[in-house]
N, C-alpha and C. Protein backbone atom coordinates (compact mmCIF):
# COMPACT_ATOMS: atom_id res chain seq x y z
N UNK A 1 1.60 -14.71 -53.30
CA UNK A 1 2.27 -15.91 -53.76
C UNK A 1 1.33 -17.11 -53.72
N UNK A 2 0.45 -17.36 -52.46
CA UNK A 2 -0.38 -18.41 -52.77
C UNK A 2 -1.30 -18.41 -53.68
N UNK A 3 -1.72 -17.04 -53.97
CA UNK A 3 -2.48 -17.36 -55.37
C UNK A 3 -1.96 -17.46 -56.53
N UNK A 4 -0.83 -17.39 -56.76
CA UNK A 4 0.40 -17.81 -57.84
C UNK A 4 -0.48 -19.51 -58.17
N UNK A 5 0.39 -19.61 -56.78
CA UNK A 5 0.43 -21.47 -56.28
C UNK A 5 -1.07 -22.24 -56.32
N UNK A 6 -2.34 -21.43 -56.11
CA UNK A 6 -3.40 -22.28 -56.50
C UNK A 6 -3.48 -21.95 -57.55
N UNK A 7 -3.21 -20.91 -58.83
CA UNK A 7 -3.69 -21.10 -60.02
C UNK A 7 -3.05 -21.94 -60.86
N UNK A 8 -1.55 -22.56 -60.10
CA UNK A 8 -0.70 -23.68 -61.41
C UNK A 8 -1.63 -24.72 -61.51
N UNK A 9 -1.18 -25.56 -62.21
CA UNK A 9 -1.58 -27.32 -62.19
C UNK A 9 -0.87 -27.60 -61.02
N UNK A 10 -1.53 -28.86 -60.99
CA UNK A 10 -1.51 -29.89 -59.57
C UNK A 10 -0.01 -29.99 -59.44
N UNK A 11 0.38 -30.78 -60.44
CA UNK A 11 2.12 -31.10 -60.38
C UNK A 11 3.24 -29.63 -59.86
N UNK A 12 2.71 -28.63 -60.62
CA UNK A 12 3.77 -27.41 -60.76
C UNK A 12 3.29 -27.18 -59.40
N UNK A 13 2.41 -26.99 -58.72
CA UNK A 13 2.09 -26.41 -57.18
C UNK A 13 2.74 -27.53 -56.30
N UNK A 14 2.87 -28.72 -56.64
CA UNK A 14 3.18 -29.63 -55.86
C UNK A 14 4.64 -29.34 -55.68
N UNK A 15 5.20 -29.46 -57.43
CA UNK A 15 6.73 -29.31 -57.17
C UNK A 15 7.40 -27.67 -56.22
N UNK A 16 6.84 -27.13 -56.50
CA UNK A 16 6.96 -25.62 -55.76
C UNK A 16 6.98 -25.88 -54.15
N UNK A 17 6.12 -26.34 -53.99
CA UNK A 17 5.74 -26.50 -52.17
C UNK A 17 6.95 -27.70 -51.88
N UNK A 18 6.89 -28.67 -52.39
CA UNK A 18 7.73 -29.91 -51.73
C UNK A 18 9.44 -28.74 -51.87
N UNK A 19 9.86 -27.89 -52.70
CA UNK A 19 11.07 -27.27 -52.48
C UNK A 19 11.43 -26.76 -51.97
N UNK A 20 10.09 -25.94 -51.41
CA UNK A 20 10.05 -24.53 -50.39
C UNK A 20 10.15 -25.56 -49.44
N UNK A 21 9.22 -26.83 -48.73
CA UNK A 21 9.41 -27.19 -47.33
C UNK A 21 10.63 -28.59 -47.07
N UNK A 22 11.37 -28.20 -48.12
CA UNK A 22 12.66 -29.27 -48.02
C UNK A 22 13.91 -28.69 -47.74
N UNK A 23 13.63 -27.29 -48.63
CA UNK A 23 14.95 -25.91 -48.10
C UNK A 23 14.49 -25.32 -46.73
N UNK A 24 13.36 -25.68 -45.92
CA UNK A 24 13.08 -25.17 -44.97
C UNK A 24 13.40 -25.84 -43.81
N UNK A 25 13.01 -27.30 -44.07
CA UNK A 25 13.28 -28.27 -42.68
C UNK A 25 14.62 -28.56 -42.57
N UNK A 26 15.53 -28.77 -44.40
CA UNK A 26 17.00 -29.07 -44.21
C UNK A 26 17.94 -27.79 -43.43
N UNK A 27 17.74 -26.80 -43.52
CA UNK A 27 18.73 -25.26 -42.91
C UNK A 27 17.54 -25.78 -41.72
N UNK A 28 16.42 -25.79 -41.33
CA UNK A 28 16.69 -26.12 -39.59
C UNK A 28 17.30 -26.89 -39.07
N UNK A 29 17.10 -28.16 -39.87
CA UNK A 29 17.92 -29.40 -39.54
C UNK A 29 19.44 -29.40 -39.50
N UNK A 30 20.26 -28.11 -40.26
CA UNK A 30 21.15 -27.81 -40.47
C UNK A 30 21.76 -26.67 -39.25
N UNK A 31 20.74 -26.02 -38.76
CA UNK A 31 20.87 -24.99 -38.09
C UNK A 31 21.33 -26.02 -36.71
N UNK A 32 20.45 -26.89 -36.21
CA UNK A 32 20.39 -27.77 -35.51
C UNK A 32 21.78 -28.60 -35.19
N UNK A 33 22.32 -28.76 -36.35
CA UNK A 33 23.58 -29.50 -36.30
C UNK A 33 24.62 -28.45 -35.75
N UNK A 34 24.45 -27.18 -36.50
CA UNK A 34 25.74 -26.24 -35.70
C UNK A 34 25.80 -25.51 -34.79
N UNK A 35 24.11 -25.60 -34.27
CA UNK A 35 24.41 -24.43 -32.97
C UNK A 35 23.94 -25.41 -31.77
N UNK A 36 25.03 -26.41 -31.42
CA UNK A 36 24.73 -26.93 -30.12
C UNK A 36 24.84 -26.25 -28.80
N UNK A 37 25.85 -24.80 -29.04
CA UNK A 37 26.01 -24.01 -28.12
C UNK A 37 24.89 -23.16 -27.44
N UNK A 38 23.84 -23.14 -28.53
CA UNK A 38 22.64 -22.09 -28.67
C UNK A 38 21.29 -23.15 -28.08
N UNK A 39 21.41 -24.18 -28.04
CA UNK A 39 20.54 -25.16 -28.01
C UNK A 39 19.81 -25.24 -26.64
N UNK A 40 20.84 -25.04 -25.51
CA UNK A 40 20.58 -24.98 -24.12
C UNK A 40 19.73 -23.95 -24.26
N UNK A 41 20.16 -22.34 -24.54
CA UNK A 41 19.43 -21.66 -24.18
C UNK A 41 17.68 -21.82 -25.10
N UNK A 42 17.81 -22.12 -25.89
CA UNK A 42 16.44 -22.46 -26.54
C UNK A 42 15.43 -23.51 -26.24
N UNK A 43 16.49 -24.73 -25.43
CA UNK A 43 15.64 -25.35 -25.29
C UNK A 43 14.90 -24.57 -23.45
N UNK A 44 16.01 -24.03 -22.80
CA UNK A 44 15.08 -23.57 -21.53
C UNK A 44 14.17 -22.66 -21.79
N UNK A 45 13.99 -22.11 -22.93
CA UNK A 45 12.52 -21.04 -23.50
C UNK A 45 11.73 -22.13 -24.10
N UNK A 46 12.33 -23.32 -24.65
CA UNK A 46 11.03 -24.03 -25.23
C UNK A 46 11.01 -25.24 -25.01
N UNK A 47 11.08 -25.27 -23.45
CA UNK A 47 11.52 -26.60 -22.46
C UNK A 47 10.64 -27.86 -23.14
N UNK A 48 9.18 -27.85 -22.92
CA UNK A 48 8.18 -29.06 -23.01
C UNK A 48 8.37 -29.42 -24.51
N UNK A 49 8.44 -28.37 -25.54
CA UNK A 49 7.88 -28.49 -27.23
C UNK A 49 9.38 -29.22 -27.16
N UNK A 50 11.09 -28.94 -27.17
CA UNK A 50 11.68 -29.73 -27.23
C UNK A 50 11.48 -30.85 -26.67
N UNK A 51 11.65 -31.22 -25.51
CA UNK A 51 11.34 -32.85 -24.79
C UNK A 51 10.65 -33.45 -25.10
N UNK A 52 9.23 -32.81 -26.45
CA UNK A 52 8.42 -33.83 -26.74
C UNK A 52 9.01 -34.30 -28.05
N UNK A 53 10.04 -33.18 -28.48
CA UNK A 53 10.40 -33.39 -29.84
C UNK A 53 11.54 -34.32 -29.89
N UNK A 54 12.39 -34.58 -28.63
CA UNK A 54 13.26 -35.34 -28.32
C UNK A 54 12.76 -36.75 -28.14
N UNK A 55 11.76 -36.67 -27.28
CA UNK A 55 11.06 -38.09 -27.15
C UNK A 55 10.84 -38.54 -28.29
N UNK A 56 10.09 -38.14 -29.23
CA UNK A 56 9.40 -38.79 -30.36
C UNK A 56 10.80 -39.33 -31.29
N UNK A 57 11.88 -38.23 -31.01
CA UNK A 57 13.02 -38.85 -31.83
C UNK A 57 13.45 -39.80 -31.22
N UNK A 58 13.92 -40.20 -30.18
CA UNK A 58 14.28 -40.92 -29.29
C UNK A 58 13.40 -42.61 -29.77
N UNK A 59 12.12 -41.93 -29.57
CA UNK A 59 11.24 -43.65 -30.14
C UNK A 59 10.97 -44.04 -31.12
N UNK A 60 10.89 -43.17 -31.99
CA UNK A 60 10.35 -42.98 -33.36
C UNK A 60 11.61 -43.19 -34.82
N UNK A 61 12.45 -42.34 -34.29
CA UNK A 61 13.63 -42.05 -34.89
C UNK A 61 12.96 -41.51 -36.22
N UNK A 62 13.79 -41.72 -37.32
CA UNK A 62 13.50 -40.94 -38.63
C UNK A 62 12.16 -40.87 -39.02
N UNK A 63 11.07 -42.15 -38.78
CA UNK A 63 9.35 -41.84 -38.33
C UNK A 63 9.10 -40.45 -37.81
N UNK A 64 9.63 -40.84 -36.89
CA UNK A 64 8.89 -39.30 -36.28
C UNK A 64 9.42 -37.60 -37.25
N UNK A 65 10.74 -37.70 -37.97
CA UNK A 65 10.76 -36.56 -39.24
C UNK A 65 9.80 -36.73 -40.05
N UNK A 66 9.65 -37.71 -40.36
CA UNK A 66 7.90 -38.24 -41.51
C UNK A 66 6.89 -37.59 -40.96
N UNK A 67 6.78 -37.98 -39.81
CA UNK A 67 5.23 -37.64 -39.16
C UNK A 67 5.52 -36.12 -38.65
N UNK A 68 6.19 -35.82 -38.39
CA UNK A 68 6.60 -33.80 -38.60
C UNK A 68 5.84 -32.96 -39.29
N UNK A 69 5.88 -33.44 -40.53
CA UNK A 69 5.30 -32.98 -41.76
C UNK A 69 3.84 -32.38 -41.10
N UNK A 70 3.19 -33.85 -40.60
CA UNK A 70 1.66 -33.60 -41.07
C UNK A 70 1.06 -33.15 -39.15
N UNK A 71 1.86 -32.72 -38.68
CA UNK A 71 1.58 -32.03 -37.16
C UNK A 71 1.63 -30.55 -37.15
N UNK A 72 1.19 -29.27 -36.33
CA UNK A 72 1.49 -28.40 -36.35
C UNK A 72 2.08 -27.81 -35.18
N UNK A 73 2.96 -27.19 -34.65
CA UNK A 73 3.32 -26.82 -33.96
C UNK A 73 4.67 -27.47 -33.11
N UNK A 74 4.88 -28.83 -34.06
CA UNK A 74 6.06 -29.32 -33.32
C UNK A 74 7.21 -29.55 -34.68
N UNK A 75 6.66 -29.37 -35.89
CA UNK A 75 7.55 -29.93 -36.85
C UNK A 75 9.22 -28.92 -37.18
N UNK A 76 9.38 -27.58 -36.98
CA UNK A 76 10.60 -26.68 -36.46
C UNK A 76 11.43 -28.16 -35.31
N UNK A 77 10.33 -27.55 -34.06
CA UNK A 77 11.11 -28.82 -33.11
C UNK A 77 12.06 -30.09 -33.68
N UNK A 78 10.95 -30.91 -34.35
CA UNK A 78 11.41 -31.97 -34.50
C UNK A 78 12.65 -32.21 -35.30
N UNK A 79 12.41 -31.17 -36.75
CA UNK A 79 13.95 -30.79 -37.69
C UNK A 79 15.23 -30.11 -36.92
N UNK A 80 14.98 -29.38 -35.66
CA UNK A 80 15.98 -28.62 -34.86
C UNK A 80 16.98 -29.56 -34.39
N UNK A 81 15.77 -30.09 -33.24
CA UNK A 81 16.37 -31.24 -32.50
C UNK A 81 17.41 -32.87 -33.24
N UNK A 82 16.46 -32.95 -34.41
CA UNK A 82 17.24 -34.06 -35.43
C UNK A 82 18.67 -33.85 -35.76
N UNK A 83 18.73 -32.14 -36.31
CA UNK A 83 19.87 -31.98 -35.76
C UNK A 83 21.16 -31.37 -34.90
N UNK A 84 20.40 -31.11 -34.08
CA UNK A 84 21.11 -31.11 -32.37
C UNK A 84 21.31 -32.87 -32.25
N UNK A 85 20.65 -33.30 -32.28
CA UNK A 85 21.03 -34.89 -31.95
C UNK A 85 21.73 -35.62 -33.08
N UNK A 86 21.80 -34.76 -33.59
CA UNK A 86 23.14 -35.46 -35.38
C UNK A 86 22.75 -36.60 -35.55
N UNK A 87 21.04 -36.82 -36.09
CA UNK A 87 20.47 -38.05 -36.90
C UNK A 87 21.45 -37.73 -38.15
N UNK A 88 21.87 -39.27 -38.45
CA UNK A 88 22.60 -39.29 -39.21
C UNK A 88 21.33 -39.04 -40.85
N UNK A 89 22.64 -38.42 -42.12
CA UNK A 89 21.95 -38.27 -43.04
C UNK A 89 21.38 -39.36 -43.72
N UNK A 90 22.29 -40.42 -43.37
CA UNK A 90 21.32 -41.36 -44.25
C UNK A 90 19.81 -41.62 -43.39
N UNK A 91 19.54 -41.64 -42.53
CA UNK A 91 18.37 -41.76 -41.83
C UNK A 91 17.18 -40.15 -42.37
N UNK A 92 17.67 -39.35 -41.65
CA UNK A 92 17.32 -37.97 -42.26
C UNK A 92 16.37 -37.83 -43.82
N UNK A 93 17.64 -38.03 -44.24
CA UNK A 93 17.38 -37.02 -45.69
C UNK A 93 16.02 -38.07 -46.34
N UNK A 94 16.03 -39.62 -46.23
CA UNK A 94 14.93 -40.30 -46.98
C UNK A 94 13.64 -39.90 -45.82
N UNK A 95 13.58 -40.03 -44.77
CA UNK A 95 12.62 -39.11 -43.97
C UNK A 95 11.78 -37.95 -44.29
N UNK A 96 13.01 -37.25 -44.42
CA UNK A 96 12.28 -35.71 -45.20
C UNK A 96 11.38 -36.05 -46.80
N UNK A 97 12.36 -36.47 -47.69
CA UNK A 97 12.02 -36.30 -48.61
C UNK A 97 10.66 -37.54 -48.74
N UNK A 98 10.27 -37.83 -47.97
CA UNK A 98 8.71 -38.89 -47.76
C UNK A 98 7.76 -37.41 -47.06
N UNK A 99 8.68 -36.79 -46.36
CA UNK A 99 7.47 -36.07 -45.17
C UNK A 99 7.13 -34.76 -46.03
N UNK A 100 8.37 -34.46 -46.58
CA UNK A 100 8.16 -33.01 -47.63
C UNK A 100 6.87 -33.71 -48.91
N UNK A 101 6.83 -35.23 -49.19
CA UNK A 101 5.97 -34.90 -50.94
C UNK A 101 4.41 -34.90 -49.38
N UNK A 102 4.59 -35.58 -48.59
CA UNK A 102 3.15 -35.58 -48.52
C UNK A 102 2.66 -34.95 -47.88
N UNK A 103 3.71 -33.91 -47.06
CA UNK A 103 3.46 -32.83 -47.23
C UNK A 103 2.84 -31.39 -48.25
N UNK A 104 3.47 -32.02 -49.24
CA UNK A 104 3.56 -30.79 -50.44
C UNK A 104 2.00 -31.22 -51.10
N UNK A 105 1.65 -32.73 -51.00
CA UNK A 105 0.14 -33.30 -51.61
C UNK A 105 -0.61 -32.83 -50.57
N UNK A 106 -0.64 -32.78 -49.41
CA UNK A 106 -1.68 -31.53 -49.10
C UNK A 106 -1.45 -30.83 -48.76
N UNK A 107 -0.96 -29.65 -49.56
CA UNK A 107 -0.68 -28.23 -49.53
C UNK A 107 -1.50 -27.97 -50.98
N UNK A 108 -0.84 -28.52 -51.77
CA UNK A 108 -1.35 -28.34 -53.04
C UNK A 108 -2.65 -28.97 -53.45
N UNK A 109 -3.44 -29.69 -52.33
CA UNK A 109 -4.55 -29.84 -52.65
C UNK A 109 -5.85 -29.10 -51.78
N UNK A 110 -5.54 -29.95 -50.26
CA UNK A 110 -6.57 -29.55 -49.10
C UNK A 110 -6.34 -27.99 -49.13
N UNK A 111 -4.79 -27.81 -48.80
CA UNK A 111 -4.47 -26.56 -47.85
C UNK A 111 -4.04 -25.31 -48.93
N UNK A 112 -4.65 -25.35 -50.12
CA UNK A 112 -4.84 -24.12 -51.13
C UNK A 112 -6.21 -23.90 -51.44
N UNK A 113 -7.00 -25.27 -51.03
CA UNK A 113 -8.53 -25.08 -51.19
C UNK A 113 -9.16 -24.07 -49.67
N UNK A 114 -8.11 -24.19 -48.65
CA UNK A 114 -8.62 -23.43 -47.69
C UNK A 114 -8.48 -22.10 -48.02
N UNK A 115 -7.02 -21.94 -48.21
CA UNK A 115 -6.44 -20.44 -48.81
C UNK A 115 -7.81 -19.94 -49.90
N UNK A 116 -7.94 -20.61 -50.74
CA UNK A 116 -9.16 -19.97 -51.59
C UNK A 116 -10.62 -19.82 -50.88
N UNK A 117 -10.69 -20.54 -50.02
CA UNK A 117 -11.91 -20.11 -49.19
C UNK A 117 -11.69 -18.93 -48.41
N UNK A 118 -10.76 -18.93 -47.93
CA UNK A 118 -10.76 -17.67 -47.27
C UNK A 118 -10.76 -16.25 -48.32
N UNK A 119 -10.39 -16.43 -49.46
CA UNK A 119 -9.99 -15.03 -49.77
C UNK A 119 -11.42 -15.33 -50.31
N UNK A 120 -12.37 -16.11 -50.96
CA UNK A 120 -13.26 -15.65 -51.77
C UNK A 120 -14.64 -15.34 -50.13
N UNK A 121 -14.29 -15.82 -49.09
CA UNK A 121 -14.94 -15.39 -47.79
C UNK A 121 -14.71 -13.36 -48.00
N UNK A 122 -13.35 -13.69 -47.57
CA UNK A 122 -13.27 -11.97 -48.17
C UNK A 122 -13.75 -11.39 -48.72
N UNK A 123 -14.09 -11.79 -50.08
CA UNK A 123 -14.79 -11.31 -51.14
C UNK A 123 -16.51 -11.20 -50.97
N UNK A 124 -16.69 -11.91 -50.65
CA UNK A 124 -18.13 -12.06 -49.93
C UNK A 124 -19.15 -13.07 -50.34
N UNK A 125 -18.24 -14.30 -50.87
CA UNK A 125 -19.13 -15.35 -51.44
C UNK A 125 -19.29 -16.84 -50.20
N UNK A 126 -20.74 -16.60 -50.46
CA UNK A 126 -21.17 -17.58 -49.09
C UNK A 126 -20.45 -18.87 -48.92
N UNK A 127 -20.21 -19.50 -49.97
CA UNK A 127 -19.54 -20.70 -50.10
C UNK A 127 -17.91 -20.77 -48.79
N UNK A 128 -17.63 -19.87 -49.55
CA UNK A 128 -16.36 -19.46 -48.66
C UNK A 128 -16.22 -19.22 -47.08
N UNK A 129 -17.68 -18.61 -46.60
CA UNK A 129 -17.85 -18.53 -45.70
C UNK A 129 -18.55 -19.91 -44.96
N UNK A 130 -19.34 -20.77 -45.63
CA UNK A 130 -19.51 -21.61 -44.76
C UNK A 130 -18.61 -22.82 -44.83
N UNK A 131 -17.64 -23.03 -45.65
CA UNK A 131 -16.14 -23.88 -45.72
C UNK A 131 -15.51 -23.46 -44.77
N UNK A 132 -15.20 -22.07 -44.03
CA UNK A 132 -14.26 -21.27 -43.05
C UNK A 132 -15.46 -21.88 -41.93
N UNK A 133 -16.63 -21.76 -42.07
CA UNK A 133 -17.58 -22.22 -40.51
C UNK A 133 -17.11 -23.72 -40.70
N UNK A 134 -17.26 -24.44 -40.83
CA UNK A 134 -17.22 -26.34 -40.96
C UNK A 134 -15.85 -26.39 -40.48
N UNK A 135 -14.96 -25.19 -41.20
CA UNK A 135 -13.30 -26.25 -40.57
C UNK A 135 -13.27 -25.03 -39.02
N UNK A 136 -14.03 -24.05 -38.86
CA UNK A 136 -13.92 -23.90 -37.37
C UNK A 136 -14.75 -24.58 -36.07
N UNK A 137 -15.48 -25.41 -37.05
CA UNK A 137 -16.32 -26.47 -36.23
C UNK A 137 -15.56 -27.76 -36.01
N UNK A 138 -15.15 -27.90 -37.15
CA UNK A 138 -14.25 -28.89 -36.59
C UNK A 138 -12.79 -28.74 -35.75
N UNK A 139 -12.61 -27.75 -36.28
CA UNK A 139 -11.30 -27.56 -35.50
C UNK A 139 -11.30 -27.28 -33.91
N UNK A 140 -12.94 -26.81 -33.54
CA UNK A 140 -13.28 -26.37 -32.35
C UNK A 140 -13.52 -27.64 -31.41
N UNK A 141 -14.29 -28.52 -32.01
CA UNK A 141 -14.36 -29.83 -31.85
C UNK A 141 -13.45 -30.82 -31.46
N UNK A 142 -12.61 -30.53 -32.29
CA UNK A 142 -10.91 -31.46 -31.93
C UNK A 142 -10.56 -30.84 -30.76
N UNK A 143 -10.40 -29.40 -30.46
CA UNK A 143 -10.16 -29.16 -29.22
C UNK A 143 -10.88 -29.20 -27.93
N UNK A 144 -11.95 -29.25 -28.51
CA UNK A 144 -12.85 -29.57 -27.04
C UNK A 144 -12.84 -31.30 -26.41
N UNK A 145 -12.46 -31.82 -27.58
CA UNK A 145 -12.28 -32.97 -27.45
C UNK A 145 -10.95 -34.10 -26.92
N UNK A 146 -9.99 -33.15 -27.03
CA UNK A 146 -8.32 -33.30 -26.55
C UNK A 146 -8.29 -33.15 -25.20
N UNK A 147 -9.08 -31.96 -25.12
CA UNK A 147 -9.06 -31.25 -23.55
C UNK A 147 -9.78 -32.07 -23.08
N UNK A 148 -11.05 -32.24 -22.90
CA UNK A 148 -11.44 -33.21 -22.21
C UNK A 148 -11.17 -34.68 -21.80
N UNK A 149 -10.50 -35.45 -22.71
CA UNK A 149 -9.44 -36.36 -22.49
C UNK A 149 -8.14 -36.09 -21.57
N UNK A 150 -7.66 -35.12 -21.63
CA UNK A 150 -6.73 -34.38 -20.65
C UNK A 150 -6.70 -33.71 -19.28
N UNK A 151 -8.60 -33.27 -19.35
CA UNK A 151 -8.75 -33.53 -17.69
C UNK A 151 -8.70 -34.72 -16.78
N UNK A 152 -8.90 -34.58 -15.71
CA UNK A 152 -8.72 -35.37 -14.12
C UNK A 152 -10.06 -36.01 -14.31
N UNK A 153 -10.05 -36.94 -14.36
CA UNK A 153 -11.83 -37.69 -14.34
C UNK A 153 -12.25 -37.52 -12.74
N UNK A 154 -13.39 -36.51 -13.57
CA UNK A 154 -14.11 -36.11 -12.05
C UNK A 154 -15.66 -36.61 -12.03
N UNK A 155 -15.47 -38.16 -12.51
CA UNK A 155 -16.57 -38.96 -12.43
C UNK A 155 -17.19 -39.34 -10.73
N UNK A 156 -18.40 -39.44 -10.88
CA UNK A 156 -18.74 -39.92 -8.86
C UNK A 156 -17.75 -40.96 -8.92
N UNK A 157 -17.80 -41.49 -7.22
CA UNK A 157 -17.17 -42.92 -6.82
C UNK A 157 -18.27 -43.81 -6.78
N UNK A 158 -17.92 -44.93 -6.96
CA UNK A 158 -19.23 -46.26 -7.55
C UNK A 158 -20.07 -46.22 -5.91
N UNK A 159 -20.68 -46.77 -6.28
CA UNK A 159 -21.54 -47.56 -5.25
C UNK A 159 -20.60 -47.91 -3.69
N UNK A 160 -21.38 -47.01 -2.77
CA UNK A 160 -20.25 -47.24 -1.71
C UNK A 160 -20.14 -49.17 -1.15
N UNK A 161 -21.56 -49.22 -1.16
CA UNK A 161 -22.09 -50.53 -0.86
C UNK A 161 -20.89 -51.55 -1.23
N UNK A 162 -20.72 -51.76 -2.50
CA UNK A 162 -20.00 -52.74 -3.20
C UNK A 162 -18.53 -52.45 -3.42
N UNK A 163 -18.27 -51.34 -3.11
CA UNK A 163 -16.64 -51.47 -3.07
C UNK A 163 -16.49 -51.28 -1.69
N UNK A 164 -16.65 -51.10 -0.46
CA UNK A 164 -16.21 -51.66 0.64
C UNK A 164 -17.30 -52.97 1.41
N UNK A 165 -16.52 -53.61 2.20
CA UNK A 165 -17.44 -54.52 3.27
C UNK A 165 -18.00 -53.87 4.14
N UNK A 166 -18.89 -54.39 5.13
CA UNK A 166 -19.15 -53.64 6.42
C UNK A 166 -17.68 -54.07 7.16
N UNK A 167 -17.89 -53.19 8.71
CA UNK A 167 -16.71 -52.75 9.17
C UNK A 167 -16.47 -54.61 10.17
N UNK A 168 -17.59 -55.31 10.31
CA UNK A 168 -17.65 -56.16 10.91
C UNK A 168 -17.42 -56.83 10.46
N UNK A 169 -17.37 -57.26 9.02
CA UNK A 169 -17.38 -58.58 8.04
C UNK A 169 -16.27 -58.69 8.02
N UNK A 170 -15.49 -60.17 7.50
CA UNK A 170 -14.15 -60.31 6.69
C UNK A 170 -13.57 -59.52 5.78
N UNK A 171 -12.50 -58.91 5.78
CA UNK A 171 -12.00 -58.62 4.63
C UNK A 171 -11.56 -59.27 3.88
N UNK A 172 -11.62 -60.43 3.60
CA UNK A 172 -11.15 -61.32 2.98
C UNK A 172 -12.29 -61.94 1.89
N UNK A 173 -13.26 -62.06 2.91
CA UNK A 173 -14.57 -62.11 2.04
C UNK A 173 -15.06 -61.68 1.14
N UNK A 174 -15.68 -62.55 0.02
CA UNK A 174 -16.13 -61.49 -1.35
C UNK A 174 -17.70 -60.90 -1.05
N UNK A 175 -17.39 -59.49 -1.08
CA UNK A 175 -18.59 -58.93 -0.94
C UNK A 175 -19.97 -58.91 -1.28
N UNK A 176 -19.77 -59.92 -3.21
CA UNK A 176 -20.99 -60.01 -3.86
C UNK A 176 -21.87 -61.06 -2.88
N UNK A 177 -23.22 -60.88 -3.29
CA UNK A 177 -24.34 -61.36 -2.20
C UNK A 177 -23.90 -63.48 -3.02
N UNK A 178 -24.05 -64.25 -1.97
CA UNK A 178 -24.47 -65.67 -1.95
C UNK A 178 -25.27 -65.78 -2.98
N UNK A 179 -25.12 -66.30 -4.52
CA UNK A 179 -26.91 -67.13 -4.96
C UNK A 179 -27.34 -67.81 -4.67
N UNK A 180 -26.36 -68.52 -3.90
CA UNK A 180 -26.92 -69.95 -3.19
C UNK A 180 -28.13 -70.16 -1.85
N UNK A 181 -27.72 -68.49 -1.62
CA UNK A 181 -27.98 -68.46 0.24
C UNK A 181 -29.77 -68.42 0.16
N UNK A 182 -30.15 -67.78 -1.04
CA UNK A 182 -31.85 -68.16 -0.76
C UNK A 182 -32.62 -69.56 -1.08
N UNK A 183 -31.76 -70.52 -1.44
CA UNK A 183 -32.30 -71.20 -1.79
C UNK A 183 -32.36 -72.05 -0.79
N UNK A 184 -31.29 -71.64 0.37
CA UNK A 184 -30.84 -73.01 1.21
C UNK A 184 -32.01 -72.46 2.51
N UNK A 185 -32.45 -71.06 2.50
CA UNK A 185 -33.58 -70.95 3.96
C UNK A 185 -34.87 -71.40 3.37
């Protein structure tokens, strides 16, 4: 099917994708609205990915269905929860239909040019293969780079000198040295 979808024109691939991911997020978003009974147990299997998906609704409100679109791994969440929390449709539906086109503009542009890299990688044309190396460099990159923001800063402690006094001095006293004091012996 995706090679259906990269061989149309721009428009016909566009309109195709924005339908497929508008019938997709509305029946979650739909699913969301009727199984509040089911919700508990899903959310205690997918404790953190809901609560983040709740938060963002919570601050964000119909923003955060927009910004769904272009995240991976939380956008199910975020349509579930929208409706488990019965965002109303008028909020909703203009949400989606912003997050589905620009969504669907890169699908039908970036994210069919990947699809074709990979299969002509398959095929055995270098091009393909070093488009698949660059986005695993980058993609490797972004993660090495998240994570490390997300560790415990296990930087030294400064200069012992200057962040405490001696044990004799004032504490009250500012530790930095006098400029005045050599001039006055």
């Amino acid at each position: 099917m995706l090679d259906r979808l990269a061989e149309l024109p721009f428009w016909q691939a566009f309109a195709a994708l924005f339908v497929i991911v508008m019938a997709r997020s509305n029946a979650t978003y739909w699913l969301g609205r009727g199984a509040v009974a089911g919700w508990k147990r899903y959310r205690g299997a997918h404790g953190e990915l809901t609560r983040r998906a709740e938060a963002l609704l919570r601050s964000l409100g119909p923003f955060a269905v927009t910004l769904s679109y272009l995240t991976i791994g939380i956008q199910t969440a975020v349509h579930l929860t929208a409706g488990v929390m019965r965002m109303p449709l008028r909020f909703y539906l203009p949400a989606a239909v912003v997050g589905s086109a620009a969504w669907a503009v890169l699908y039908a542009t970036i994210g069919l040019a990947v699809v074709q890299a990979w299969i002509a990688a398959e095929a055995g044309s270098w091009w393909g293969v070093a488009l698949l190396a660059a986005l695993l460099v980058v993609g490797l990159s972004t993660w090495a780079v998240r994570r490390r923001r997300t560790l415990p800063d296990a930087s030294p402690d400064p200069d012992p000198d200057l962040s405490s006094p001696d044990p004799g001095s004032d504490p009250g006293a500012d530790p930095r040295p006098d400029p005045q004091a050599r001039t006055r012996s």
